[in-house]
PDB file of N, CA and C in Angstrom:
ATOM      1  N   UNK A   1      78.667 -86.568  49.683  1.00  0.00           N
ATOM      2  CA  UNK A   1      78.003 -87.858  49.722  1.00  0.00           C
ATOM      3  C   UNK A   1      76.735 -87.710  50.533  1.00  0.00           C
ATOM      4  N   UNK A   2      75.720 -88.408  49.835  1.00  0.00           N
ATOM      5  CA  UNK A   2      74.446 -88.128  50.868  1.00  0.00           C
ATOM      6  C   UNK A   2      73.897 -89.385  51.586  1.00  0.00           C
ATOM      7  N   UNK A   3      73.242 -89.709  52.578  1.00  0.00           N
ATOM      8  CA  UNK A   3      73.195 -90.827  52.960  1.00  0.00           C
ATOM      9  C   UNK A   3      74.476 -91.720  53.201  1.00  0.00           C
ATOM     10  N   UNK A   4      74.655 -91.178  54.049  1.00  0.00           N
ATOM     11  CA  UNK A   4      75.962 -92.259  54.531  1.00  0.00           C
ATOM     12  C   UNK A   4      75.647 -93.735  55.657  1.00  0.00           C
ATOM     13  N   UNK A   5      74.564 -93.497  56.367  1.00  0.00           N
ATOM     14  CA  UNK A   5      73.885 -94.355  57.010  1.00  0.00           C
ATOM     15  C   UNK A   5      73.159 -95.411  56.102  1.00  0.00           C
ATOM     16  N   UNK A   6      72.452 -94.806  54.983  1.00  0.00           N
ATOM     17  CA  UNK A   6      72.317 -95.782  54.095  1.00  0.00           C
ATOM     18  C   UNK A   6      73.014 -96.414  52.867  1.00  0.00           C
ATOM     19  N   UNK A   7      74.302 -95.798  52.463  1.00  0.00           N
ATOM     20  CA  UNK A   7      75.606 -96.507  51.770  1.00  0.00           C
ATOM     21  C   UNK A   7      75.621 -97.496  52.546  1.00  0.00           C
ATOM     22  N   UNK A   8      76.303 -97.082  53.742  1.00  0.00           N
ATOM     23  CA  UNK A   8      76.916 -98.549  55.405  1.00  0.00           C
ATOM     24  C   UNK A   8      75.547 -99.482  54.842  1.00  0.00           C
ATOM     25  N   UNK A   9      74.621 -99.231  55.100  1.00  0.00           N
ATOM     26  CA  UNK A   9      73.476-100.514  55.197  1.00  0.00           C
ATOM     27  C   UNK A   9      73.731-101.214  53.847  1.00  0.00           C
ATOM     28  N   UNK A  10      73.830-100.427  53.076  1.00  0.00           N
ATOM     29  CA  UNK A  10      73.529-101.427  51.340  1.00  0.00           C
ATOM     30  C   UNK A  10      74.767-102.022  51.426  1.00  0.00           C
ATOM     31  N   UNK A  11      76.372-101.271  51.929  1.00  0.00           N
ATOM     32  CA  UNK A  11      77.521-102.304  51.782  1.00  0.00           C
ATOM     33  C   UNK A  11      77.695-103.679  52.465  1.00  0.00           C
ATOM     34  N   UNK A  12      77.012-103.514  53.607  1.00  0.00           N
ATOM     35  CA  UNK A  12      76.673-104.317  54.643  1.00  0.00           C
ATOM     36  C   UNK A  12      76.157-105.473  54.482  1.00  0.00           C
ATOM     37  N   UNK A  13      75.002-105.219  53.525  1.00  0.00           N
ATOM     38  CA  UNK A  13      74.922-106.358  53.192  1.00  0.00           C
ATOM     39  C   UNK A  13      75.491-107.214  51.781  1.00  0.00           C
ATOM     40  N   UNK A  14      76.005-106.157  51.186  1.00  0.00           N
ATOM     41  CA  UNK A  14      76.770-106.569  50.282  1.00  0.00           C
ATOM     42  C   UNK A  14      78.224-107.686  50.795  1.00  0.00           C
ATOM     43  N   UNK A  15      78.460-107.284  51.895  1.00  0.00           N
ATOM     44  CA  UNK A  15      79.671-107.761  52.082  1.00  0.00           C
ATOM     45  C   UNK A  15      79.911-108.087  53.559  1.00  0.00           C
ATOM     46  N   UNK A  16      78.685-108.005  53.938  1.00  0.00           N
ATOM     47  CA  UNK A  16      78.301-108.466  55.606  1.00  0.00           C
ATOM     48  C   UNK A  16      79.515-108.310  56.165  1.00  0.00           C
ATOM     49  N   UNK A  17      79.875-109.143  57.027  1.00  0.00           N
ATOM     50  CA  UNK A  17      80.956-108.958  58.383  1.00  0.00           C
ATOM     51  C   UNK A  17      82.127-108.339  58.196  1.00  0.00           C
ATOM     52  N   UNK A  18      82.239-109.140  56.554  1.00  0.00           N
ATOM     53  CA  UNK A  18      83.563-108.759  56.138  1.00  0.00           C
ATOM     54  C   UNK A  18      83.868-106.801  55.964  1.00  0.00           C
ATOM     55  N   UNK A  19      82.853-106.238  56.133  1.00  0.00           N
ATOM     56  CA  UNK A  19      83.132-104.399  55.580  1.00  0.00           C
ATOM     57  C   UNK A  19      83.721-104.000  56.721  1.00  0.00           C
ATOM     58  N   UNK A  20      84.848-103.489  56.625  1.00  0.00           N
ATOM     59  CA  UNK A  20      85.714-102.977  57.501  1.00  0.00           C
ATOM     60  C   UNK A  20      85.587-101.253  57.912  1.00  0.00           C
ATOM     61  N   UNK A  21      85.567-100.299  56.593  1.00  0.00           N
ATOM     62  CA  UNK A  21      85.856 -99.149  56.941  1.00  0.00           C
ATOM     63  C   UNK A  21      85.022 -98.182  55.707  1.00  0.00           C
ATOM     64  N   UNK A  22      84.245 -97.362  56.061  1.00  0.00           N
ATOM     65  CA  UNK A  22      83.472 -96.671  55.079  1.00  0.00           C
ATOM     66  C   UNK A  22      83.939 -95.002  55.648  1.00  0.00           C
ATOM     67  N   UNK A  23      84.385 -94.495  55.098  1.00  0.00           N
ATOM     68  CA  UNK A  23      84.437 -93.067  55.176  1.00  0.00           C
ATOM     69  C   UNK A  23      84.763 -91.992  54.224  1.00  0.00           C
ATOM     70  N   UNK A  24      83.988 -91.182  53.734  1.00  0.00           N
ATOM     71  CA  UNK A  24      84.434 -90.190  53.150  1.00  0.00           C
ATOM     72  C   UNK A  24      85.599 -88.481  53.466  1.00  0.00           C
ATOM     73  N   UNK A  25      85.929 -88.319  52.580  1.00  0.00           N
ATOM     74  CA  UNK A  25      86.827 -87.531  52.942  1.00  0.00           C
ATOM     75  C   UNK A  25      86.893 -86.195  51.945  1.00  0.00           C
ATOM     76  N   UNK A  26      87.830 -85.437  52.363  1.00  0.00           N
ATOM     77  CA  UNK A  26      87.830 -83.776  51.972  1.00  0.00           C
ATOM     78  C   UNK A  26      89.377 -83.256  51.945  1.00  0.00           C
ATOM     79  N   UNK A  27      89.294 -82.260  51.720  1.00  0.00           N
ATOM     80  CA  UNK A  27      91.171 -81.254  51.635  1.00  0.00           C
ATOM     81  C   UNK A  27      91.503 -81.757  52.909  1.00  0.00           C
ATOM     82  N   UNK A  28      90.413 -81.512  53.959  1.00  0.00           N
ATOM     83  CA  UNK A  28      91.448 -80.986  55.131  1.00  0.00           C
ATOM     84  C   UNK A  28      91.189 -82.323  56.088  1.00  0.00           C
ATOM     85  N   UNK A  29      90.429 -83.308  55.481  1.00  0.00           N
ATOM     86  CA  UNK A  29      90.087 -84.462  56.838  1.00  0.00           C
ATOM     87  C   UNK A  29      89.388 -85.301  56.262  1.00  0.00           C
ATOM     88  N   UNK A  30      88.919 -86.239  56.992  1.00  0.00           N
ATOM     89  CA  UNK A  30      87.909 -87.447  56.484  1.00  0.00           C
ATOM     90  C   UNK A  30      86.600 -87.921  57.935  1.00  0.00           C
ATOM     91  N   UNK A  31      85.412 -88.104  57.473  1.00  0.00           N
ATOM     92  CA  UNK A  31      84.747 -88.512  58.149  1.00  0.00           C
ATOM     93  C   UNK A  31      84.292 -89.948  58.435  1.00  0.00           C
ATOM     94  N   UNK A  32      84.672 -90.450  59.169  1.00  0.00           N
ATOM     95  CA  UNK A  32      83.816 -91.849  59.538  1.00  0.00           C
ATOM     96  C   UNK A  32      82.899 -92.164  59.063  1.00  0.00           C
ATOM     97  N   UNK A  33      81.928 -92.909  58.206  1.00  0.00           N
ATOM     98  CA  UNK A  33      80.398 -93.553  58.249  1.00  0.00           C
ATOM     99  C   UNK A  33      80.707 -94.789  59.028  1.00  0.00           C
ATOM    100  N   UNK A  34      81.697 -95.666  58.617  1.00  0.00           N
ATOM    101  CA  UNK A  34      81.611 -96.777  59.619  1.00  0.00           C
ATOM    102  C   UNK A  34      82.853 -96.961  59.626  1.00  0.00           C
ATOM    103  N   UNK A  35      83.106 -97.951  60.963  1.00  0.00           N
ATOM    104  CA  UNK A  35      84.360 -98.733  61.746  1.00  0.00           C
ATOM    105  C   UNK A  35      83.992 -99.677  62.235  1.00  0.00           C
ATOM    106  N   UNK A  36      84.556-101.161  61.974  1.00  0.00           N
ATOM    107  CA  UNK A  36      84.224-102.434  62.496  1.00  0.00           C
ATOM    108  C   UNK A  36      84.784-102.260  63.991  1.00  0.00           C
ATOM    109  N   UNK A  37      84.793-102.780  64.739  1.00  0.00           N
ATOM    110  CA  UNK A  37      85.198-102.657  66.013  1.00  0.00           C
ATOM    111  C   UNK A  37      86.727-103.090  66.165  1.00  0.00           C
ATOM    112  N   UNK A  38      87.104-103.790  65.354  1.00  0.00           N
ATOM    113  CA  UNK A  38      88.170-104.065  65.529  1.00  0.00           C
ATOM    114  C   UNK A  38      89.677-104.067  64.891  1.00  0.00           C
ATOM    115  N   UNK A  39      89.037-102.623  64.086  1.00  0.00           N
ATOM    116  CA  UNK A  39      89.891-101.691  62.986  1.00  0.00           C
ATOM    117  C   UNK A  39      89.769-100.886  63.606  1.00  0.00           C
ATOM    118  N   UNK A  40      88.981-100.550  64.611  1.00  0.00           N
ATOM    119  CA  UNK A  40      88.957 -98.968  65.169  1.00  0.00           C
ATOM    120  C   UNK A  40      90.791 -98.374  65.481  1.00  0.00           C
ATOM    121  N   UNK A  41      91.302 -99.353  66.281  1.00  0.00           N
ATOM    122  CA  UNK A  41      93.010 -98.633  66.861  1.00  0.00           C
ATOM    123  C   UNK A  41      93.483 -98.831  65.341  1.00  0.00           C
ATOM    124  N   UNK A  42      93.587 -99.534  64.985  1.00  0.00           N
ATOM    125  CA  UNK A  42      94.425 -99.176  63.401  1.00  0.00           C
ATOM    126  C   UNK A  42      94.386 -98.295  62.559  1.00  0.00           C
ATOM    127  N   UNK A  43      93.201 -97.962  62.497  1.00  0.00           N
ATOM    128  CA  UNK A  43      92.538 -96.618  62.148  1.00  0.00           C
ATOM    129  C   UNK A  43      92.934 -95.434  63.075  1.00  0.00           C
ATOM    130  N   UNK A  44      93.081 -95.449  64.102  1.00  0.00           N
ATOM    131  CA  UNK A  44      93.641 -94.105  64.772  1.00  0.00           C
ATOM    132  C   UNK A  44      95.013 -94.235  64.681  1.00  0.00           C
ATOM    133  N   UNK A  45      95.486 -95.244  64.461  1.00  0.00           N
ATOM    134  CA  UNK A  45      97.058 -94.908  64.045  1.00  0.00           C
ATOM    135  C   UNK A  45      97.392 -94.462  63.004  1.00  0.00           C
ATOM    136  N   UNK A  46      96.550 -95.086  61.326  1.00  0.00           N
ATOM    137  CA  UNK A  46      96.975 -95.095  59.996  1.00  0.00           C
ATOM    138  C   UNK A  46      96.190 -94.182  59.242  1.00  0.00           C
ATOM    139  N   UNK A  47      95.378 -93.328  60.259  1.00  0.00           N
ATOM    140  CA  UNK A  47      93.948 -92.757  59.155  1.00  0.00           C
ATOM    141  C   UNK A  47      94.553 -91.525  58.504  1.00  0.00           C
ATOM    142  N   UNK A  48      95.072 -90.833  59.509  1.00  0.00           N
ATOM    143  CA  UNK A  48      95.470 -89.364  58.838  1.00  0.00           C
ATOM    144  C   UNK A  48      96.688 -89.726  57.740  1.00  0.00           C
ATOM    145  N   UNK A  49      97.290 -90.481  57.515  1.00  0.00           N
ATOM    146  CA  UNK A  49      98.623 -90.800  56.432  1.00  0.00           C
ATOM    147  C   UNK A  49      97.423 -91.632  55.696  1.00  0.00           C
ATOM    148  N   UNK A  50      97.003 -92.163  55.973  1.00  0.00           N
ATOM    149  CA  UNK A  50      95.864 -92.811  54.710  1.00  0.00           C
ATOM    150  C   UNK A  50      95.146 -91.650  54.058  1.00  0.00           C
ATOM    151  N   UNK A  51      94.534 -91.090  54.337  1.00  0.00           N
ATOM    152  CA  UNK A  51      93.691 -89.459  54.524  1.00  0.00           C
ATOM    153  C   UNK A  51      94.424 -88.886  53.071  1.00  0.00           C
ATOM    154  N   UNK A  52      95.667 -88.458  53.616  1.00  0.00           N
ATOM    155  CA  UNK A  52      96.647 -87.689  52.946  1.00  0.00           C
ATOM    156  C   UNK A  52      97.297 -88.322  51.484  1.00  0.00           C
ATOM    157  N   UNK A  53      97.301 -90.078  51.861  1.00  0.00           N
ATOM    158  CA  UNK A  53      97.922 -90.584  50.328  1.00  0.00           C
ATOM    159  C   UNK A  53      96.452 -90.601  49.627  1.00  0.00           C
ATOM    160  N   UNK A  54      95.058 -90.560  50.105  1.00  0.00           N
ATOM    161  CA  UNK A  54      94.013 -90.714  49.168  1.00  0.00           C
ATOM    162  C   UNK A  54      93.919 -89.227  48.503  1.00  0.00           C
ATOM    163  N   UNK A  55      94.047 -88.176  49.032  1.00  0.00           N
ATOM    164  CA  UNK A  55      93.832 -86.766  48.416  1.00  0.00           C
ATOM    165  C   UNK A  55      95.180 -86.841  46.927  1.00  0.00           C
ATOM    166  N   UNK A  56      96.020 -87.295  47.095  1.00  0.00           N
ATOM    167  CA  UNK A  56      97.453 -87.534  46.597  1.00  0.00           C
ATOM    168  C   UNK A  56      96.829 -87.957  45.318  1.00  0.00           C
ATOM    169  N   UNK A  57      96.424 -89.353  45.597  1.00  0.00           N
ATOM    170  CA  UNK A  57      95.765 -90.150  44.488  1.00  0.00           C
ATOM    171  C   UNK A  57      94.856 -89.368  43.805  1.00  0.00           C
ATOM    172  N   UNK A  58      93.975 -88.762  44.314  1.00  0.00           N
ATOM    173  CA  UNK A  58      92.421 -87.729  43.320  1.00  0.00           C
ATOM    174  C   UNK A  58      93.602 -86.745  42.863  1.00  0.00           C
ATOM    175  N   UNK A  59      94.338 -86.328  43.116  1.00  0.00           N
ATOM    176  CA  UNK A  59      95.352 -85.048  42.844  1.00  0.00           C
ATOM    177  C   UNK A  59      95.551 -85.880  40.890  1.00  0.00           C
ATOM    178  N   UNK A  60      96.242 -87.255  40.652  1.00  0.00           N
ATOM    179  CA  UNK A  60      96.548 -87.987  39.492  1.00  0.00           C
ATOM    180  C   UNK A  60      95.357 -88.431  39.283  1.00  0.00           C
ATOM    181  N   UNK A  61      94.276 -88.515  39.629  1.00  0.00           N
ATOM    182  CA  UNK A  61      93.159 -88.846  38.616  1.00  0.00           C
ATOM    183  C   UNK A  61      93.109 -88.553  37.224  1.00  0.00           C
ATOM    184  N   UNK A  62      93.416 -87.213  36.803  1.00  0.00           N
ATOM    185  CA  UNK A  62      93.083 -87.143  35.241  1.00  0.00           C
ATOM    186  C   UNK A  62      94.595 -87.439  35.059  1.00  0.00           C
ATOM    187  N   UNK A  63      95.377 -87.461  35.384  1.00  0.00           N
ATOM    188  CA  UNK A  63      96.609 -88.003  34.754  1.00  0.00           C
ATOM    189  C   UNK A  63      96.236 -89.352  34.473  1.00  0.00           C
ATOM    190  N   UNK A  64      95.654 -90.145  35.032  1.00  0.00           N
ATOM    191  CA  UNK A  64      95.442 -91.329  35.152  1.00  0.00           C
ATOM    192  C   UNK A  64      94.288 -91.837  33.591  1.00  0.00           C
ATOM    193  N   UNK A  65      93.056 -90.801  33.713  1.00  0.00           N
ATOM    194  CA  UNK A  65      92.211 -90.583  32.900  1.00  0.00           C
ATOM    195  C   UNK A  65      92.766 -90.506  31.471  1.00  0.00           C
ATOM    196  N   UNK A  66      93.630 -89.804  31.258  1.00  0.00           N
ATOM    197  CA  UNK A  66      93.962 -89.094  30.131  1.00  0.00           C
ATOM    198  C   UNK A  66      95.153 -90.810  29.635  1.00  0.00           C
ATOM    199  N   UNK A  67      95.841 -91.241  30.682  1.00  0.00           N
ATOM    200  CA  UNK A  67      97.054 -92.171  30.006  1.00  0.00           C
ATOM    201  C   UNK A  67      95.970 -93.383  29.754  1.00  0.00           C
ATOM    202  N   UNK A  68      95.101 -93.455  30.225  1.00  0.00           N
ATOM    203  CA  UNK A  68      94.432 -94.920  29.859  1.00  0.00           C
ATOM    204  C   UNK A  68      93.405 -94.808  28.810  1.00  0.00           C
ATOM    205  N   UNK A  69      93.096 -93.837  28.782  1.00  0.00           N
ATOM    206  CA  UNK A  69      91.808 -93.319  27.724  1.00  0.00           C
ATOM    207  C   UNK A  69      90.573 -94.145  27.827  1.00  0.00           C
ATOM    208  N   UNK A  70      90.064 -94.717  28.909  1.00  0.00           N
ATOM    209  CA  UNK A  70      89.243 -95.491  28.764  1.00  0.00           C
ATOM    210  C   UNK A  70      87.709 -94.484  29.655  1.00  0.00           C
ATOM    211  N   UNK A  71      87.686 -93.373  29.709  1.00  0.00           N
ATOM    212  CA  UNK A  71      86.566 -92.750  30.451  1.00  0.00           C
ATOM    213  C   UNK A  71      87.282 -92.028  31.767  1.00  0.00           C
ATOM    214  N   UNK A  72      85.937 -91.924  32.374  1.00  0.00           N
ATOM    215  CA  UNK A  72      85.951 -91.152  33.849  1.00  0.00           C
ATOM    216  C   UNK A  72      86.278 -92.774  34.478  1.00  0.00           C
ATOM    217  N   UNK A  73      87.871 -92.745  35.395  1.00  0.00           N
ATOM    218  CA  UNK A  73      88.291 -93.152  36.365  1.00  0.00           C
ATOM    219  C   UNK A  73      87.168 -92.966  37.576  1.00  0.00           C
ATOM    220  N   UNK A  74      86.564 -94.887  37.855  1.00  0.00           N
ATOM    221  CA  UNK A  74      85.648 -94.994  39.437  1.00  0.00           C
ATOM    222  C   UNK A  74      86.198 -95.488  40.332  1.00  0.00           C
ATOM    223  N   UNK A  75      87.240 -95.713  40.250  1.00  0.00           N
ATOM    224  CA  UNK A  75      87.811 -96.711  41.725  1.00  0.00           C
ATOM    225  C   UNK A  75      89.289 -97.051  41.509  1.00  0.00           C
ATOM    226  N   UNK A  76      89.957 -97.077  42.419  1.00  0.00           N
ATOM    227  CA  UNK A  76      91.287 -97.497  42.072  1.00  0.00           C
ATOM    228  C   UNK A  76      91.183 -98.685  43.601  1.00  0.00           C
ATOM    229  N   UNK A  77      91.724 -99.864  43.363  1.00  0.00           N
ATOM    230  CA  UNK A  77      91.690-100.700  44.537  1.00  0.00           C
ATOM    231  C   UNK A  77      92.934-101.286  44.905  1.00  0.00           C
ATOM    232  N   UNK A  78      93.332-101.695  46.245  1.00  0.00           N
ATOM    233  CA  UNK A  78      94.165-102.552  46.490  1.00  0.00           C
ATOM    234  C   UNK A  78      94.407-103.854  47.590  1.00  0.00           C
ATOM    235  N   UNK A  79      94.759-104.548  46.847  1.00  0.00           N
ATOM    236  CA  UNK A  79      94.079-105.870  47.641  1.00  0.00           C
ATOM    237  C   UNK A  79      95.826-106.425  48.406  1.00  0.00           C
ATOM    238  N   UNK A  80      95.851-106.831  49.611  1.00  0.00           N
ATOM    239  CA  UNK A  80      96.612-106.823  50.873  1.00  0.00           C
ATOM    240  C   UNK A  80      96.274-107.458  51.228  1.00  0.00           C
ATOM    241  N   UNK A  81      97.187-108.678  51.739  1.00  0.00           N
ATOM    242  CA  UNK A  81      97.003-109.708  52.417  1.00  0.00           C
ATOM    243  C   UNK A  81      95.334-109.976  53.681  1.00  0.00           C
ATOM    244  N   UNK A  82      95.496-108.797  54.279  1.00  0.00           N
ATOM    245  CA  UNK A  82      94.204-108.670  55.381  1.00  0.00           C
ATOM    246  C   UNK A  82      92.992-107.835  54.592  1.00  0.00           C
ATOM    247  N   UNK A  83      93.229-107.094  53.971  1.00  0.00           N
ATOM    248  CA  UNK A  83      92.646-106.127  53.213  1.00  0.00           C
ATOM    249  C   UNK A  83      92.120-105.866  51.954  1.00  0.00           C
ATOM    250  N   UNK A  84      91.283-105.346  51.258  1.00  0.00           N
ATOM    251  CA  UNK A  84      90.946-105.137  50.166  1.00  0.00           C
ATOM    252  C   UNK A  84      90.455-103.422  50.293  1.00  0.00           C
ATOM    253  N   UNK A  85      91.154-102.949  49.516  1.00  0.00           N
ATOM    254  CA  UNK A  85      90.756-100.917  50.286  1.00  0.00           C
ATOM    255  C   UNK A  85      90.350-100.561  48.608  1.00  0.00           C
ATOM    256  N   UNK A  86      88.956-100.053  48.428  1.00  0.00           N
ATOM    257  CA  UNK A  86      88.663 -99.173  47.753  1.00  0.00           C
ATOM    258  C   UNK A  86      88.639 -97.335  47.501  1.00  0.00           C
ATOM    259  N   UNK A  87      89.219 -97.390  46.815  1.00  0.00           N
ATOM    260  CA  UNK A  87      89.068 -95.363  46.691  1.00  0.00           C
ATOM    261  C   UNK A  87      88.194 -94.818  45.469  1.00  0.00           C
ATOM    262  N   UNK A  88      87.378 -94.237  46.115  1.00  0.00           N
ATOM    263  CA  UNK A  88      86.337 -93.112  44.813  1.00  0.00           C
ATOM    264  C   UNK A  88      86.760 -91.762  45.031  1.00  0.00           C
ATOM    265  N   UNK A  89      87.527 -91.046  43.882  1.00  0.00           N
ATOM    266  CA  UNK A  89      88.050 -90.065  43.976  1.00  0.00           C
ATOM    267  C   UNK A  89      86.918 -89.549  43.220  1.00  0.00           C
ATOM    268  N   UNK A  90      86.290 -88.615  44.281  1.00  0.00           N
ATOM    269  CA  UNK A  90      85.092 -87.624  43.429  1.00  0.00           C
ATOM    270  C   UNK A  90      85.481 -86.493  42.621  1.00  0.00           C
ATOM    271  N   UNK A  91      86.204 -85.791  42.795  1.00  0.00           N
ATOM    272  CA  UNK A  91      86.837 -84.675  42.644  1.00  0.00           C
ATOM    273  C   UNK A  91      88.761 -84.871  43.082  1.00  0.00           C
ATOM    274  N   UNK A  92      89.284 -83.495  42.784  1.00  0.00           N
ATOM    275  CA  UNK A  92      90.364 -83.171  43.040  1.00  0.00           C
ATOM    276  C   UNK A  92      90.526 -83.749  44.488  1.00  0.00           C
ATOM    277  N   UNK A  93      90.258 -83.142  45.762  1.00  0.00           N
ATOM    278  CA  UNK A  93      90.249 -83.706  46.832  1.00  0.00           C
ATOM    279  C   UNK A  93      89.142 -84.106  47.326  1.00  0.00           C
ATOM    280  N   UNK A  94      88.165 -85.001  46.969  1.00  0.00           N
ATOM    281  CA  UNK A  94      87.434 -85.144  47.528  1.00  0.00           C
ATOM    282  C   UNK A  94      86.500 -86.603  47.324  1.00  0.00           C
ATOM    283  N   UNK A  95      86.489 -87.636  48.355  1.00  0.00           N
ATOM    284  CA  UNK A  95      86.330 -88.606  47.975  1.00  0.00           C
ATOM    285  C   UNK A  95      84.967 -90.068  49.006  1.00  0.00           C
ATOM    286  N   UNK A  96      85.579 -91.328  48.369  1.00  0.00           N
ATOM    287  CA  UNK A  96      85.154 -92.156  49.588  1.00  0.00           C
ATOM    288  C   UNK A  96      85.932 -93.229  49.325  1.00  0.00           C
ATOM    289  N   UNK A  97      86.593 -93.972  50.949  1.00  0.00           N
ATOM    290  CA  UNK A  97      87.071 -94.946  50.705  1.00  0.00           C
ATOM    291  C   UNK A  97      86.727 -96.088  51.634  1.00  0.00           C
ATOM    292  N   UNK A  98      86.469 -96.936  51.393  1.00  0.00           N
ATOM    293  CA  UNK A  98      85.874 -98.380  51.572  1.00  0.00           C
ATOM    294  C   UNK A  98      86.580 -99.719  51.646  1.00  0.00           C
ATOM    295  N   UNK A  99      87.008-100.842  52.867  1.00  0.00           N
ATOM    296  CA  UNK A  99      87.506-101.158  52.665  1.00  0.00           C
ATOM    297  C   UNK A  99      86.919-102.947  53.404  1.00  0.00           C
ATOM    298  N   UNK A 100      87.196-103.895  52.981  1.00  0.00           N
ATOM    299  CA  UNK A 100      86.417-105.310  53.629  1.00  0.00           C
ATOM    300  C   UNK A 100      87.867-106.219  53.188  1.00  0.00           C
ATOM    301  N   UNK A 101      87.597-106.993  54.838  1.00  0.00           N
ATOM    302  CA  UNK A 101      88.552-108.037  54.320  1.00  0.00           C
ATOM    303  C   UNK A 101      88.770-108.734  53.410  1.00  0.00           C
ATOM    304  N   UNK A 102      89.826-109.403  53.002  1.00  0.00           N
ATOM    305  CA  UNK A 102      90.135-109.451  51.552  1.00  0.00           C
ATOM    306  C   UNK A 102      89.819-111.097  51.129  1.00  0.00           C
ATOM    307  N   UNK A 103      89.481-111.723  52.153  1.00  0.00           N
ATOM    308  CA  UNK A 103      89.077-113.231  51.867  1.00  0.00           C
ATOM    309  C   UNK A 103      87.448-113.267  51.689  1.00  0.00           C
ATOM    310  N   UNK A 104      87.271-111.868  51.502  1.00  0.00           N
ATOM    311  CA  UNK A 104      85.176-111.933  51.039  1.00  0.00           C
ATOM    312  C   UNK A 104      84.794-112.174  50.093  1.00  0.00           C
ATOM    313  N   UNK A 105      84.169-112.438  49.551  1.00  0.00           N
ATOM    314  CA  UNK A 105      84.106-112.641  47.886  1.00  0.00           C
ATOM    315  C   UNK A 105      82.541-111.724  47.416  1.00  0.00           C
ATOM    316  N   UNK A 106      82.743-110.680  46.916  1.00  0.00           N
ATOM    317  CA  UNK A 106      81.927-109.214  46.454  1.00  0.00           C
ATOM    318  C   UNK A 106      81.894-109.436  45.616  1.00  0.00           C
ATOM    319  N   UNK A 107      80.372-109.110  45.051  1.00  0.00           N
ATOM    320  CA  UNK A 107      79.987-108.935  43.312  1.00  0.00           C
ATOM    321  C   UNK A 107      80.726-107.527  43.078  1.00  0.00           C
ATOM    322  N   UNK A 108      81.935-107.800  42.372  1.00  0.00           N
ATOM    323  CA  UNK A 108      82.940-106.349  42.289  1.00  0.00           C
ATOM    324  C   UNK A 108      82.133-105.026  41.616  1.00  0.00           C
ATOM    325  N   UNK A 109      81.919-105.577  40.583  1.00  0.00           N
ATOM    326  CA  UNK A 109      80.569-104.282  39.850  1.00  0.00           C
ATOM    327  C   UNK A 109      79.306-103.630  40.438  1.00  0.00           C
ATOM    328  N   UNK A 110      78.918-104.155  41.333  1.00  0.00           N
ATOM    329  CA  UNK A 110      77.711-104.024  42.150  1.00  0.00           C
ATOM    330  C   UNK A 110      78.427-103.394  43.135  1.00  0.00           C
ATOM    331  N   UNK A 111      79.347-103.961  43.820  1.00  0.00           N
ATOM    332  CA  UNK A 111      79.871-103.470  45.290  1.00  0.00           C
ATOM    333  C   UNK A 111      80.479-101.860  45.204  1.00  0.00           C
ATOM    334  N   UNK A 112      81.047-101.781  44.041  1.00  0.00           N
ATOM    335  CA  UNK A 112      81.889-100.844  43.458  1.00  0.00           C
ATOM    336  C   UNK A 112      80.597 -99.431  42.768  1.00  0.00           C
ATOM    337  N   UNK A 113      80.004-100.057  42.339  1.00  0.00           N
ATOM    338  CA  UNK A 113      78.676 -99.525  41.718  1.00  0.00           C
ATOM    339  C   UNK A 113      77.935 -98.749  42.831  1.00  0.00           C
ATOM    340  N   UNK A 114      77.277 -98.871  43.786  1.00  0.00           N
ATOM    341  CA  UNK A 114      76.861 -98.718  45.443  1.00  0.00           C
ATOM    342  C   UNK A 114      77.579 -97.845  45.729  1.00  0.00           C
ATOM    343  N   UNK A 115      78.813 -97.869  45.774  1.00  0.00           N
ATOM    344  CA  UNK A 115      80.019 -96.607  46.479  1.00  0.00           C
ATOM    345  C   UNK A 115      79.965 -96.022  45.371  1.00  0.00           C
ATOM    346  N   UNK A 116      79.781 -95.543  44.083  1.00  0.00           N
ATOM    347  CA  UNK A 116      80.163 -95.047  43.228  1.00  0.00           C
ATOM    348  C   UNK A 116      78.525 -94.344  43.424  1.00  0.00           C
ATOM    349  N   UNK A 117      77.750 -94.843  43.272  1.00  0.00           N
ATOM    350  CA  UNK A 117      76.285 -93.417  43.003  1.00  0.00           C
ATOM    351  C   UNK A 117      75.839 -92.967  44.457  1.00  0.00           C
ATOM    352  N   UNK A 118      76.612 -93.336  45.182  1.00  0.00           N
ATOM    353  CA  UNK A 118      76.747 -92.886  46.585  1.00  0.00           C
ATOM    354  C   UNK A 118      77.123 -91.374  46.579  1.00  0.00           C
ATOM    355  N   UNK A 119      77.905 -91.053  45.716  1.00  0.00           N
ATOM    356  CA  UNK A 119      79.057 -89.862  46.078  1.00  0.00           C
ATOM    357  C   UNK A 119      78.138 -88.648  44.947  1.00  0.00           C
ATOM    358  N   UNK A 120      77.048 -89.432  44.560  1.00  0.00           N
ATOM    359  CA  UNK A 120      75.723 -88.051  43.722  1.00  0.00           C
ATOM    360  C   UNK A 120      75.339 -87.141  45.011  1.00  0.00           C
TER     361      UNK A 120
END
């Protein structure tokens, strides 16, 4: 992913206060671009088992690809009472996941779109 300082800015304002967690990730770990301040401890509790079920998920991507037949798989999402968590599985292991509280209301195609030509 290039520009990760400027993904955070364009989501930001896409989804102002509400953007919770921007980070991309790899085989062996994931990097921060952003943390709201007040996801930070939740995030040091849940990141590495989050980490590990997102590599899981890119692992079934083309399984996923192939049963739906509808193209290249961009996002798989899940929306949680506090939460709304996006995943862009770039590759086999290798990704970005994005996540804003779930009472925001995001132009989904645009918001989704942004994280998606992010990962060129």
């Amino acid at each position: 992913m290039s520009g990760g300082d400027e993904l955070v800015a364009k989501l930001q304002q896409q989804a102002g206060d509400a953007l919770r967690v921007v980070a991309e990730y790899d085989r062996d770990g994931y990097e921060l671009r952003y943390a709201r301040g007040d996801v930070t401890a939740r995030l040091e509790d849940r990141g590495d088992a989050i980490h590990r079920n997102l590599v899981l998920e890119g692992i079934s991507r083309e399984h996923l690809e192939d049963l739906f037949d509808a193209g290249n798989l961009r996002c798989s999402m899940h929306r949680f009472e506090e939460v709304t968590a996006f995943h862009f599985a770039e590759r086999e292991y290798t990704g970005l996941f994005v996540s804003v509280d779930s009472d925001v209301d995001i132009p989904l195609a645009s918001f989704t779109d942004t994280c998606w030509r992010s990962l060129d």
